[in-house]
PDB file of N, CA and C in Angstrom:
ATOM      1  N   UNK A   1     -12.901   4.608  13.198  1.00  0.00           N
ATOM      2  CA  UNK A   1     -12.737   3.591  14.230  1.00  0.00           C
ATOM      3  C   UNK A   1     -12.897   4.249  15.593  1.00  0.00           C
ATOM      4  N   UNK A   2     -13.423   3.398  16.174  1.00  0.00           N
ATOM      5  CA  UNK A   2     -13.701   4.333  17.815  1.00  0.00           C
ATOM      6  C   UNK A   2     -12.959   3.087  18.656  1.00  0.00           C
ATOM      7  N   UNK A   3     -12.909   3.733  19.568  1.00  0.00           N
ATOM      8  CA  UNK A   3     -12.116   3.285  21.038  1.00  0.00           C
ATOM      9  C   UNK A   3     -12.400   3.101  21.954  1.00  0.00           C
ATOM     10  N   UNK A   4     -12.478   2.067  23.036  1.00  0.00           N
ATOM     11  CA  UNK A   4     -12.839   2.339  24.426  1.00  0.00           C
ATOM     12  C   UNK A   4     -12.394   0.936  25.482  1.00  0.00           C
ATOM     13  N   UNK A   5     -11.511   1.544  26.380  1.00  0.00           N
ATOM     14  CA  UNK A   5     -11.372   0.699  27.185  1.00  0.00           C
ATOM     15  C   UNK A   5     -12.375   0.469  28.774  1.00  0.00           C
ATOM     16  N   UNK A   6     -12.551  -0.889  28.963  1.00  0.00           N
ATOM     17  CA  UNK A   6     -14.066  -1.165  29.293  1.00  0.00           C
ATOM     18  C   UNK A   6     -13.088  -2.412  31.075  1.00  0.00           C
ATOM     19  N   UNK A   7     -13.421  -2.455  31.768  1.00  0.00           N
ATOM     20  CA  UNK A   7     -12.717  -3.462  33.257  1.00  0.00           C
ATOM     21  C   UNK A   7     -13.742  -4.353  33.567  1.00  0.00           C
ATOM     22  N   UNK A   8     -13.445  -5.707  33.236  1.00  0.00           N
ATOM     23  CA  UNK A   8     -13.927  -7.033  33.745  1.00  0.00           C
ATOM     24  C   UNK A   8     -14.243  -7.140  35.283  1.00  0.00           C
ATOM     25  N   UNK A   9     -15.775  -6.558  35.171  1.00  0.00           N
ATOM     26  CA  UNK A   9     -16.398  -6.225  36.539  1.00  0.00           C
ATOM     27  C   UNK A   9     -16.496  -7.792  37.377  1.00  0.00           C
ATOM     28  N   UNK A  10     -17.204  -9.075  36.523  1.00  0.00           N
ATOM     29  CA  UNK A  10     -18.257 -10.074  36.785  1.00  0.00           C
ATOM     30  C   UNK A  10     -16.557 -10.856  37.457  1.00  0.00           C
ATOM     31  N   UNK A  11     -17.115 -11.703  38.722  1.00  0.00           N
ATOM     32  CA  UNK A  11     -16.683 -12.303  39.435  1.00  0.00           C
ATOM     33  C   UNK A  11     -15.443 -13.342  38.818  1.00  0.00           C
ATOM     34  N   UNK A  12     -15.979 -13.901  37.974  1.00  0.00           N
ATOM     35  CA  UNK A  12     -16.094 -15.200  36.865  1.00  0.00           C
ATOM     36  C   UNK A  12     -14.644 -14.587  35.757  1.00  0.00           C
ATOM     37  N   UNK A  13     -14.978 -13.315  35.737  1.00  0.00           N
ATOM     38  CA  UNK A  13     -14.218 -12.745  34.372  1.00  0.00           C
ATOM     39  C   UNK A  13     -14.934 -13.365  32.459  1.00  0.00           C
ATOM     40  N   UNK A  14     -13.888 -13.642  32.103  1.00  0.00           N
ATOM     41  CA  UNK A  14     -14.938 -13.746  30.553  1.00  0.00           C
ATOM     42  C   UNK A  14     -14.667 -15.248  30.592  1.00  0.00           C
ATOM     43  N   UNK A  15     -15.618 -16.079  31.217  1.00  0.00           N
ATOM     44  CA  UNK A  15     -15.554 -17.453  31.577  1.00  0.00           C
ATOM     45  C   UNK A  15     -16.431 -17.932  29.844  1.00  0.00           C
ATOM     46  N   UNK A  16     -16.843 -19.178  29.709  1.00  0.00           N
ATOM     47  CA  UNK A  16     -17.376 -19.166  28.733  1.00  0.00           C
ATOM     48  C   UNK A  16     -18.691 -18.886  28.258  1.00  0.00           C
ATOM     49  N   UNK A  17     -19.632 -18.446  29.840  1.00  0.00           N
ATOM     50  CA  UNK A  17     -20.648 -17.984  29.402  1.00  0.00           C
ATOM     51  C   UNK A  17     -21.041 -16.524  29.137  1.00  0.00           C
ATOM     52  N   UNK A  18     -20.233 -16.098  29.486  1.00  0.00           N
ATOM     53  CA  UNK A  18     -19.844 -14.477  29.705  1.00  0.00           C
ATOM     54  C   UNK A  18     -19.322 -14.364  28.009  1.00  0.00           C
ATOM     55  N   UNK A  19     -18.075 -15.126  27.499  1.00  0.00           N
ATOM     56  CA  UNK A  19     -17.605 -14.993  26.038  1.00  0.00           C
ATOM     57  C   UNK A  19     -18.591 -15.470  25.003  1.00  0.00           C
ATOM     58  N   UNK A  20     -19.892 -15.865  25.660  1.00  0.00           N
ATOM     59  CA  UNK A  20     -20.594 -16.150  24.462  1.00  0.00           C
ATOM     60  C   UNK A  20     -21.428 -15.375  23.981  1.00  0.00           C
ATOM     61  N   UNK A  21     -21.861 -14.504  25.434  1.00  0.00           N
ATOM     62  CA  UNK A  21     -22.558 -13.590  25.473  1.00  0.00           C
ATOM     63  C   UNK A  21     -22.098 -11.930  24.763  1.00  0.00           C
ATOM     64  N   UNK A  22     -20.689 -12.248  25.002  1.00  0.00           N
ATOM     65  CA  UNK A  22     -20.355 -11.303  24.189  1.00  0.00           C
ATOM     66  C   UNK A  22     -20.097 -11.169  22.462  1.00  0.00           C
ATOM     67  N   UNK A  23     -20.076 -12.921  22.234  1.00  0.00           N
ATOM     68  CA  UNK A  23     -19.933 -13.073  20.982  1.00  0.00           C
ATOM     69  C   UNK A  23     -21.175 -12.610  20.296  1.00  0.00           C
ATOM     70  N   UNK A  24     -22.305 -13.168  21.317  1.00  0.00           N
ATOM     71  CA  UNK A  24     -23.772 -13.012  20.493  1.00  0.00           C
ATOM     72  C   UNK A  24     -24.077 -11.815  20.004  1.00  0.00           C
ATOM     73  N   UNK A  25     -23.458 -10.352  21.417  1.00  0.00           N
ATOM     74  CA  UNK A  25     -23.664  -9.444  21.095  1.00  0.00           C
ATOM     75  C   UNK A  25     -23.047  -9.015  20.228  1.00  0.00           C
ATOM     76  N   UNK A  26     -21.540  -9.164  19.650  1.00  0.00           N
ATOM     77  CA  UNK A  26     -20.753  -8.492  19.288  1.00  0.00           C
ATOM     78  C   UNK A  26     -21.369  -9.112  17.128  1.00  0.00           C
ATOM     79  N   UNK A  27     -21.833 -10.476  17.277  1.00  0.00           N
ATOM     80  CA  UNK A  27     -21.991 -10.550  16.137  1.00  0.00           C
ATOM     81  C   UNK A  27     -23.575 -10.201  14.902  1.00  0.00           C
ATOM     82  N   UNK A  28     -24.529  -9.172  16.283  1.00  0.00           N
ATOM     83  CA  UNK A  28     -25.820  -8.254  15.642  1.00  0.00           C
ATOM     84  C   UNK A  28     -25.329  -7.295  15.114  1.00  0.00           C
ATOM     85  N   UNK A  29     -24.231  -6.771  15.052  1.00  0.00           N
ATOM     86  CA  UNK A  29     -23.513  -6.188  14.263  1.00  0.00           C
ATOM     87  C   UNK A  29     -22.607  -6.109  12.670  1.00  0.00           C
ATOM     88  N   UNK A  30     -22.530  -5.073  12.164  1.00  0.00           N
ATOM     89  CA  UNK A  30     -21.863  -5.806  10.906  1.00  0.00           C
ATOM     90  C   UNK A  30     -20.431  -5.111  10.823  1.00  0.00           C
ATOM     91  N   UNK A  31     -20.220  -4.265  11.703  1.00  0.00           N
ATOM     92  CA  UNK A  31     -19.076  -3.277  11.937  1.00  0.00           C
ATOM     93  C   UNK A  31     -17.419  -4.614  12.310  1.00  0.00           C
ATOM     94  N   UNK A  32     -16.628  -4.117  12.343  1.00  0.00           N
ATOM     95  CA  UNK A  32     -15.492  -5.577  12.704  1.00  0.00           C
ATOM     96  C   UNK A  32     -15.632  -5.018  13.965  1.00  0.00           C
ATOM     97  N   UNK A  33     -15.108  -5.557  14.778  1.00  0.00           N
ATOM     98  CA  UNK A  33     -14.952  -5.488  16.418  1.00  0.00           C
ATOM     99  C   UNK A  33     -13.948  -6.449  16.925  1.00  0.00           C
ATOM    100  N   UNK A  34     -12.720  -5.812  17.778  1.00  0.00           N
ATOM    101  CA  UNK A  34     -11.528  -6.542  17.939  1.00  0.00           C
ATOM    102  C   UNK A  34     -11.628  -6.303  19.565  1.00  0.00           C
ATOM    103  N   UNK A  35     -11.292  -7.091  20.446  1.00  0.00           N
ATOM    104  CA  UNK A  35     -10.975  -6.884  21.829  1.00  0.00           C
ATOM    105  C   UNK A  35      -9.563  -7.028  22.046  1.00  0.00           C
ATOM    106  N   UNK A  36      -8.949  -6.507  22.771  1.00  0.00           N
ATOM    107  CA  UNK A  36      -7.537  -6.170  23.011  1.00  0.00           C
ATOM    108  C   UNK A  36      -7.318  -6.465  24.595  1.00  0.00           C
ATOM    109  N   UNK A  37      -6.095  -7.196  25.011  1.00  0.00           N
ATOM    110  CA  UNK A  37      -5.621  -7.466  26.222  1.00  0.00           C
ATOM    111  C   UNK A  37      -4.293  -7.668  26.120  1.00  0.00           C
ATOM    112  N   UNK A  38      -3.415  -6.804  27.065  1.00  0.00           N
ATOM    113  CA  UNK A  38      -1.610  -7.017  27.258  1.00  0.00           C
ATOM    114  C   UNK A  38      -1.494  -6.999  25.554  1.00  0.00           C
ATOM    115  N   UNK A  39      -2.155  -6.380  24.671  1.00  0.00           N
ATOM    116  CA  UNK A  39      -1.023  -6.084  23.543  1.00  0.00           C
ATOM    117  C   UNK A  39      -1.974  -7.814  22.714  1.00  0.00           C
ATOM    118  N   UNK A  40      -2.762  -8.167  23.386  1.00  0.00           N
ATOM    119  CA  UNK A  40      -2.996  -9.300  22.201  1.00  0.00           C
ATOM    120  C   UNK A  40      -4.410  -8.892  21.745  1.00  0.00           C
ATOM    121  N   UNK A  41      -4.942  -8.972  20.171  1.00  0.00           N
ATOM    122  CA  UNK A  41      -6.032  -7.999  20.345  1.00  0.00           C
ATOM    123  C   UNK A  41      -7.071  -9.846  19.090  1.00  0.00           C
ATOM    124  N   UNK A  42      -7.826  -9.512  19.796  1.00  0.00           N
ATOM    125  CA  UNK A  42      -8.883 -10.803  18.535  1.00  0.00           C
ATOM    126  C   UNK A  42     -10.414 -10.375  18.213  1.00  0.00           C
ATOM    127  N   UNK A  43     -10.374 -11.002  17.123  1.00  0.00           N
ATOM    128  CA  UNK A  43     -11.737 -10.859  16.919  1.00  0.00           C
ATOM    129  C   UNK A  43     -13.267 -10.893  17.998  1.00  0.00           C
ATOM    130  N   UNK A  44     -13.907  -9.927  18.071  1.00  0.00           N
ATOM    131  CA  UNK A  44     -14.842 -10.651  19.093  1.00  0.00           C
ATOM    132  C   UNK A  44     -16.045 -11.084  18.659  1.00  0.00           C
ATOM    133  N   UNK A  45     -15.829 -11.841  17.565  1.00  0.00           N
ATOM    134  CA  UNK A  45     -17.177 -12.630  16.807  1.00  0.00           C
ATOM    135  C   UNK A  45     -16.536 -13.923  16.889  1.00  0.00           C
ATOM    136  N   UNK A  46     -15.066 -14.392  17.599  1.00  0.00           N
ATOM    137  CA  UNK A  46     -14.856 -15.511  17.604  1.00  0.00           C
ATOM    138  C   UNK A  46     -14.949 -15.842  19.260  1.00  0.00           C
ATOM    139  N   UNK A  47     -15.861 -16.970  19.505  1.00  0.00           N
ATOM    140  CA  UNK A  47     -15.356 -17.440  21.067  1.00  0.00           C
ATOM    141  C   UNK A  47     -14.325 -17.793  21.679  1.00  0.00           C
ATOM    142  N   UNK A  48     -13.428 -18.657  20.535  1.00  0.00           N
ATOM    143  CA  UNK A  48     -12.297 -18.961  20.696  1.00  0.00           C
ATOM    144  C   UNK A  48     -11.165 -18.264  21.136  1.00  0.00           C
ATOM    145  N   UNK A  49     -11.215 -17.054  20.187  1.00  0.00           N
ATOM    146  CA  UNK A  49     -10.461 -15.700  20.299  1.00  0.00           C
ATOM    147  C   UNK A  49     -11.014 -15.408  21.672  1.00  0.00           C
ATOM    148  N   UNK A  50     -11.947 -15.101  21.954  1.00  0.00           N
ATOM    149  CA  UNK A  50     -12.190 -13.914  23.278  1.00  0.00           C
ATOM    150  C   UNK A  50     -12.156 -14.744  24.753  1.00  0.00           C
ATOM    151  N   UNK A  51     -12.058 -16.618  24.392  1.00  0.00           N
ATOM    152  CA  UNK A  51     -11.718 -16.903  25.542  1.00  0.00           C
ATOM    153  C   UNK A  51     -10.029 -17.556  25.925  1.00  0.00           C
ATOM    154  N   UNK A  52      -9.684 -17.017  24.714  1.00  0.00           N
ATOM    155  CA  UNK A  52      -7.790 -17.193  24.714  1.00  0.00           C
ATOM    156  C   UNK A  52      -7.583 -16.257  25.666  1.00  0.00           C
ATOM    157  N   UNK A  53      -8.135 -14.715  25.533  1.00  0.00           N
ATOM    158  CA  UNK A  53      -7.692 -13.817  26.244  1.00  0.00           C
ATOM    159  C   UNK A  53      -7.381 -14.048  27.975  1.00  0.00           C
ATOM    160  N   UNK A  54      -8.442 -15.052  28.180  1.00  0.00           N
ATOM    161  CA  UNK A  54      -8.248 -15.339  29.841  1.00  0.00           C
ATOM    162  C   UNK A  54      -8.239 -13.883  30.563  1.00  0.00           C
ATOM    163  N   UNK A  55      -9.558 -13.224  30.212  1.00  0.00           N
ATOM    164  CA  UNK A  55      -9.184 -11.718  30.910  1.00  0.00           C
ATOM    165  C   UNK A  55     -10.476 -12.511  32.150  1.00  0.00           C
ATOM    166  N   UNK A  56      -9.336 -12.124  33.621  1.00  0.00           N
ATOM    167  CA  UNK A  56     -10.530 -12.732  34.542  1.00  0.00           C
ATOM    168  C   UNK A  56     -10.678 -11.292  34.807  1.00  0.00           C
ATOM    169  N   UNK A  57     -11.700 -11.579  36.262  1.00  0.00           N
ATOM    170  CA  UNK A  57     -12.124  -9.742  37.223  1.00  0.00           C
ATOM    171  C   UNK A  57     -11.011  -9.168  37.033  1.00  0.00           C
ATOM    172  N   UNK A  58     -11.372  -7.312  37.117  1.00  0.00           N
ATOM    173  CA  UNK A  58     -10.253  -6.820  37.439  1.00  0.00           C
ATOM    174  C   UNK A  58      -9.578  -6.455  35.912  1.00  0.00           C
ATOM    175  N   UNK A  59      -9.460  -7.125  35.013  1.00  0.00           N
ATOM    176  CA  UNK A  59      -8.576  -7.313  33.471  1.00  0.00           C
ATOM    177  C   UNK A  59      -9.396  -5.845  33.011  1.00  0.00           C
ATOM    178  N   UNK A  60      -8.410  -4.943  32.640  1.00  0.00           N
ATOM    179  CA  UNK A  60      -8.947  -4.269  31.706  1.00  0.00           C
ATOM    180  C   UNK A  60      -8.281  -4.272  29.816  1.00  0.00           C
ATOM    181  N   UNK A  61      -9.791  -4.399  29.556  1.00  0.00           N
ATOM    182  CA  UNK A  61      -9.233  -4.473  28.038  1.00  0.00           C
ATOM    183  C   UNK A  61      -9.950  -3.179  26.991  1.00  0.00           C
ATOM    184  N   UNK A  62      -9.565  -3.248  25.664  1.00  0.00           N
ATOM    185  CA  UNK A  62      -9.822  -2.397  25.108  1.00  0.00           C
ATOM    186  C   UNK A  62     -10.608  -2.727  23.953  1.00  0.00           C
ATOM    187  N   UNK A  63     -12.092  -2.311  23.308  1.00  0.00           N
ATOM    188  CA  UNK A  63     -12.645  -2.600  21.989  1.00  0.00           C
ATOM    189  C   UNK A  63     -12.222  -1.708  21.351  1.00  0.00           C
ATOM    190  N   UNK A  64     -12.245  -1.936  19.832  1.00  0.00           N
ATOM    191  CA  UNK A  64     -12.363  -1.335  19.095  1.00  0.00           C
ATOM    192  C   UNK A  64     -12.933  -1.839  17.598  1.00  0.00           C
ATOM    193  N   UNK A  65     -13.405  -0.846  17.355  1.00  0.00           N
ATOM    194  CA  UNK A  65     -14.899  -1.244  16.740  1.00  0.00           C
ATOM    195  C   UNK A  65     -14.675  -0.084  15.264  1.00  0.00           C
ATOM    196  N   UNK A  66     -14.701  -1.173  14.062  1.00  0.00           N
ATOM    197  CA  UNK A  66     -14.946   0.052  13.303  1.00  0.00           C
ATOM    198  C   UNK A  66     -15.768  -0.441  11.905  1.00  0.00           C
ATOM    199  N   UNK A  67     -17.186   0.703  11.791  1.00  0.00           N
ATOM    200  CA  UNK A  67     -17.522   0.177  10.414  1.00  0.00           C
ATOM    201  C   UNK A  67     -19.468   1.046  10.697  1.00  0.00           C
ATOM    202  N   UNK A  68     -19.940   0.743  10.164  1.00  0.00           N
ATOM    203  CA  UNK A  68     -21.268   1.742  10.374  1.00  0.00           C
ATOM    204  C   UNK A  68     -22.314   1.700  11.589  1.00  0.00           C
ATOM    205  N   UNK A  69     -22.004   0.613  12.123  1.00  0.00           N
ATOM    206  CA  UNK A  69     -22.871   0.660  13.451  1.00  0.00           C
ATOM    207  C   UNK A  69     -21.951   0.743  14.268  1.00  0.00           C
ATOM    208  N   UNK A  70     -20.715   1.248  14.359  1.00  0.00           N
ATOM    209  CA  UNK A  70     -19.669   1.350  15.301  1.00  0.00           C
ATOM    210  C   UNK A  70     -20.270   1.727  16.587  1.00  0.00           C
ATOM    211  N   UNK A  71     -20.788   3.110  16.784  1.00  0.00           N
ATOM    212  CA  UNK A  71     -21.562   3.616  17.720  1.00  0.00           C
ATOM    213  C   UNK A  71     -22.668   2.725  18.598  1.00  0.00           C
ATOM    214  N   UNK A  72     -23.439   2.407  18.264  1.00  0.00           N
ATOM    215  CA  UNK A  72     -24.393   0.706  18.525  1.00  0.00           C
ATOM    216  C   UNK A  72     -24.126  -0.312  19.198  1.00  0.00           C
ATOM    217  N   UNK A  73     -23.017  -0.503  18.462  1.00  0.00           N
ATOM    218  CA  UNK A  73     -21.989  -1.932  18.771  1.00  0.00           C
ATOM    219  C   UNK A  73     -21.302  -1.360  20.275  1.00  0.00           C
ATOM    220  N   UNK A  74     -20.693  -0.634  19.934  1.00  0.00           N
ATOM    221  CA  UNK A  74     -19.848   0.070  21.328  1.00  0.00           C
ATOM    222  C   UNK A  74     -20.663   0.304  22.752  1.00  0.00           C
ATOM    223  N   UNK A  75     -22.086   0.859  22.379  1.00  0.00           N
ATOM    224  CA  UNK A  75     -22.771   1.215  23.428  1.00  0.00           C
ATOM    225  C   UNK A  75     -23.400  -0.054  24.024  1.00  0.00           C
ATOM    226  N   UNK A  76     -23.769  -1.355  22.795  1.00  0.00           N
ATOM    227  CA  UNK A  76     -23.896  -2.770  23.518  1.00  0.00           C
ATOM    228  C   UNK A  76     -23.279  -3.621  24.036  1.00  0.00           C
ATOM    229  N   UNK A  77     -22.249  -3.581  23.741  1.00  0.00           N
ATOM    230  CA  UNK A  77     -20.816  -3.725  24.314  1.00  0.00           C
ATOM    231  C   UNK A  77     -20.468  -3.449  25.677  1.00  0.00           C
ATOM    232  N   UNK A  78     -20.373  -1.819  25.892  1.00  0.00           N
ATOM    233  CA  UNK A  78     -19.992  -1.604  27.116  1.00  0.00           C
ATOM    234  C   UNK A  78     -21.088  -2.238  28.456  1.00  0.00           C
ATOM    235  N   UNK A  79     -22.816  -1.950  27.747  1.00  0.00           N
ATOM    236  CA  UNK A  79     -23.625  -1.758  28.782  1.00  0.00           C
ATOM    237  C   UNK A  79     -23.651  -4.085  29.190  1.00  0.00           C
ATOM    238  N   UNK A  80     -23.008  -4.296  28.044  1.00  0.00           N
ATOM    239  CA  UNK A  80     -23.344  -5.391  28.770  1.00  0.00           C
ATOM    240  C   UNK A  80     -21.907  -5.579  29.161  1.00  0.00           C
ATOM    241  N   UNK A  81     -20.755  -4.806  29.163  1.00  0.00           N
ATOM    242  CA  UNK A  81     -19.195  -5.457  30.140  1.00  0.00           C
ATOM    243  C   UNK A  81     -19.874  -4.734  31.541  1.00  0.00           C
ATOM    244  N   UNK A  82     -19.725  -3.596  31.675  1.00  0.00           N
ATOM    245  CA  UNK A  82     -20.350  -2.466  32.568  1.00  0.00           C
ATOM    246  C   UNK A  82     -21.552  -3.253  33.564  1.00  0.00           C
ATOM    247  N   UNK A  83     -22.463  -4.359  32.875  1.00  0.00           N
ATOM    248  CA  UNK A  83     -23.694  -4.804  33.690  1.00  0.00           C
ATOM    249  C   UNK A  83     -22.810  -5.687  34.021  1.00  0.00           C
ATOM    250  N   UNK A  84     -21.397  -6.671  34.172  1.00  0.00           N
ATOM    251  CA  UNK A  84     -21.198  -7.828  34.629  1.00  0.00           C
ATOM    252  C   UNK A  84     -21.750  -8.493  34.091  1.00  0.00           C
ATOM    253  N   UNK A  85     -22.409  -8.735  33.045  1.00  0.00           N
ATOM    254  CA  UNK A  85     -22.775  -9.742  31.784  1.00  0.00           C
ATOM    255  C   UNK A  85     -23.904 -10.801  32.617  1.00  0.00           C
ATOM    256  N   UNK A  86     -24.459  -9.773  33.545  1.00  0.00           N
ATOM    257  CA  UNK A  86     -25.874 -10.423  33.942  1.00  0.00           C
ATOM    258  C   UNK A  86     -25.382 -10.699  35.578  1.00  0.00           C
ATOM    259  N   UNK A  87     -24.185 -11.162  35.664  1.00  0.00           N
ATOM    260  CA  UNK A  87     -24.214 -12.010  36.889  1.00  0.00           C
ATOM    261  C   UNK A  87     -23.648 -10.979  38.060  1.00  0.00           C
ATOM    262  N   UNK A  88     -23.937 -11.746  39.418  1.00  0.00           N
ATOM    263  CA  UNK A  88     -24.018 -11.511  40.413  1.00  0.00           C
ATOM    264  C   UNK A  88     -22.409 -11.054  40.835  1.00  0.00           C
TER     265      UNK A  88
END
């Protein structure tokens, strides 16, 4: 299992177009992948789950990712929290 905590750059935070975008990414994967905030951690192949979190700007949270594309998953992951998930 790998680790990495990643800070809700995009203005918006993980609004619902931002959580979908992460769902899309998170589910080219076959590894599990959990996002974590204040101790609450969910699936991030569910939208539902990742927009309970209400992580706006600023929120830092934590993935963790474990299973054979762990590495993959993690590096698509970050580069799209890290890009602000496109937006301005």
């Amino acid at each position: 299992m790998i680790s990495q905590d990643l800070k809700i750059i995009n203005r918006l935070g993980l609004h619902a177009r931002a959580a979908a975008q992460l769902v899309k990414v998170a589910n080219q994967f076959t590894s599990e992948i959990e996002v974590e905030k204040d101790g609450e951690s969910v699936n991030a192949k569910s939208i539902m789950g990742i927009l309970m979190l209400a992580a706006v700007c600023g929120t830092e949270i934590t993935v963790k990712i474990d299973g054979a594309d762990a590495e993959q998953a993690m590096a698509a992951i970050t580069e799209l929290v890290e890009d602000g998930f496109g937006e301005d």
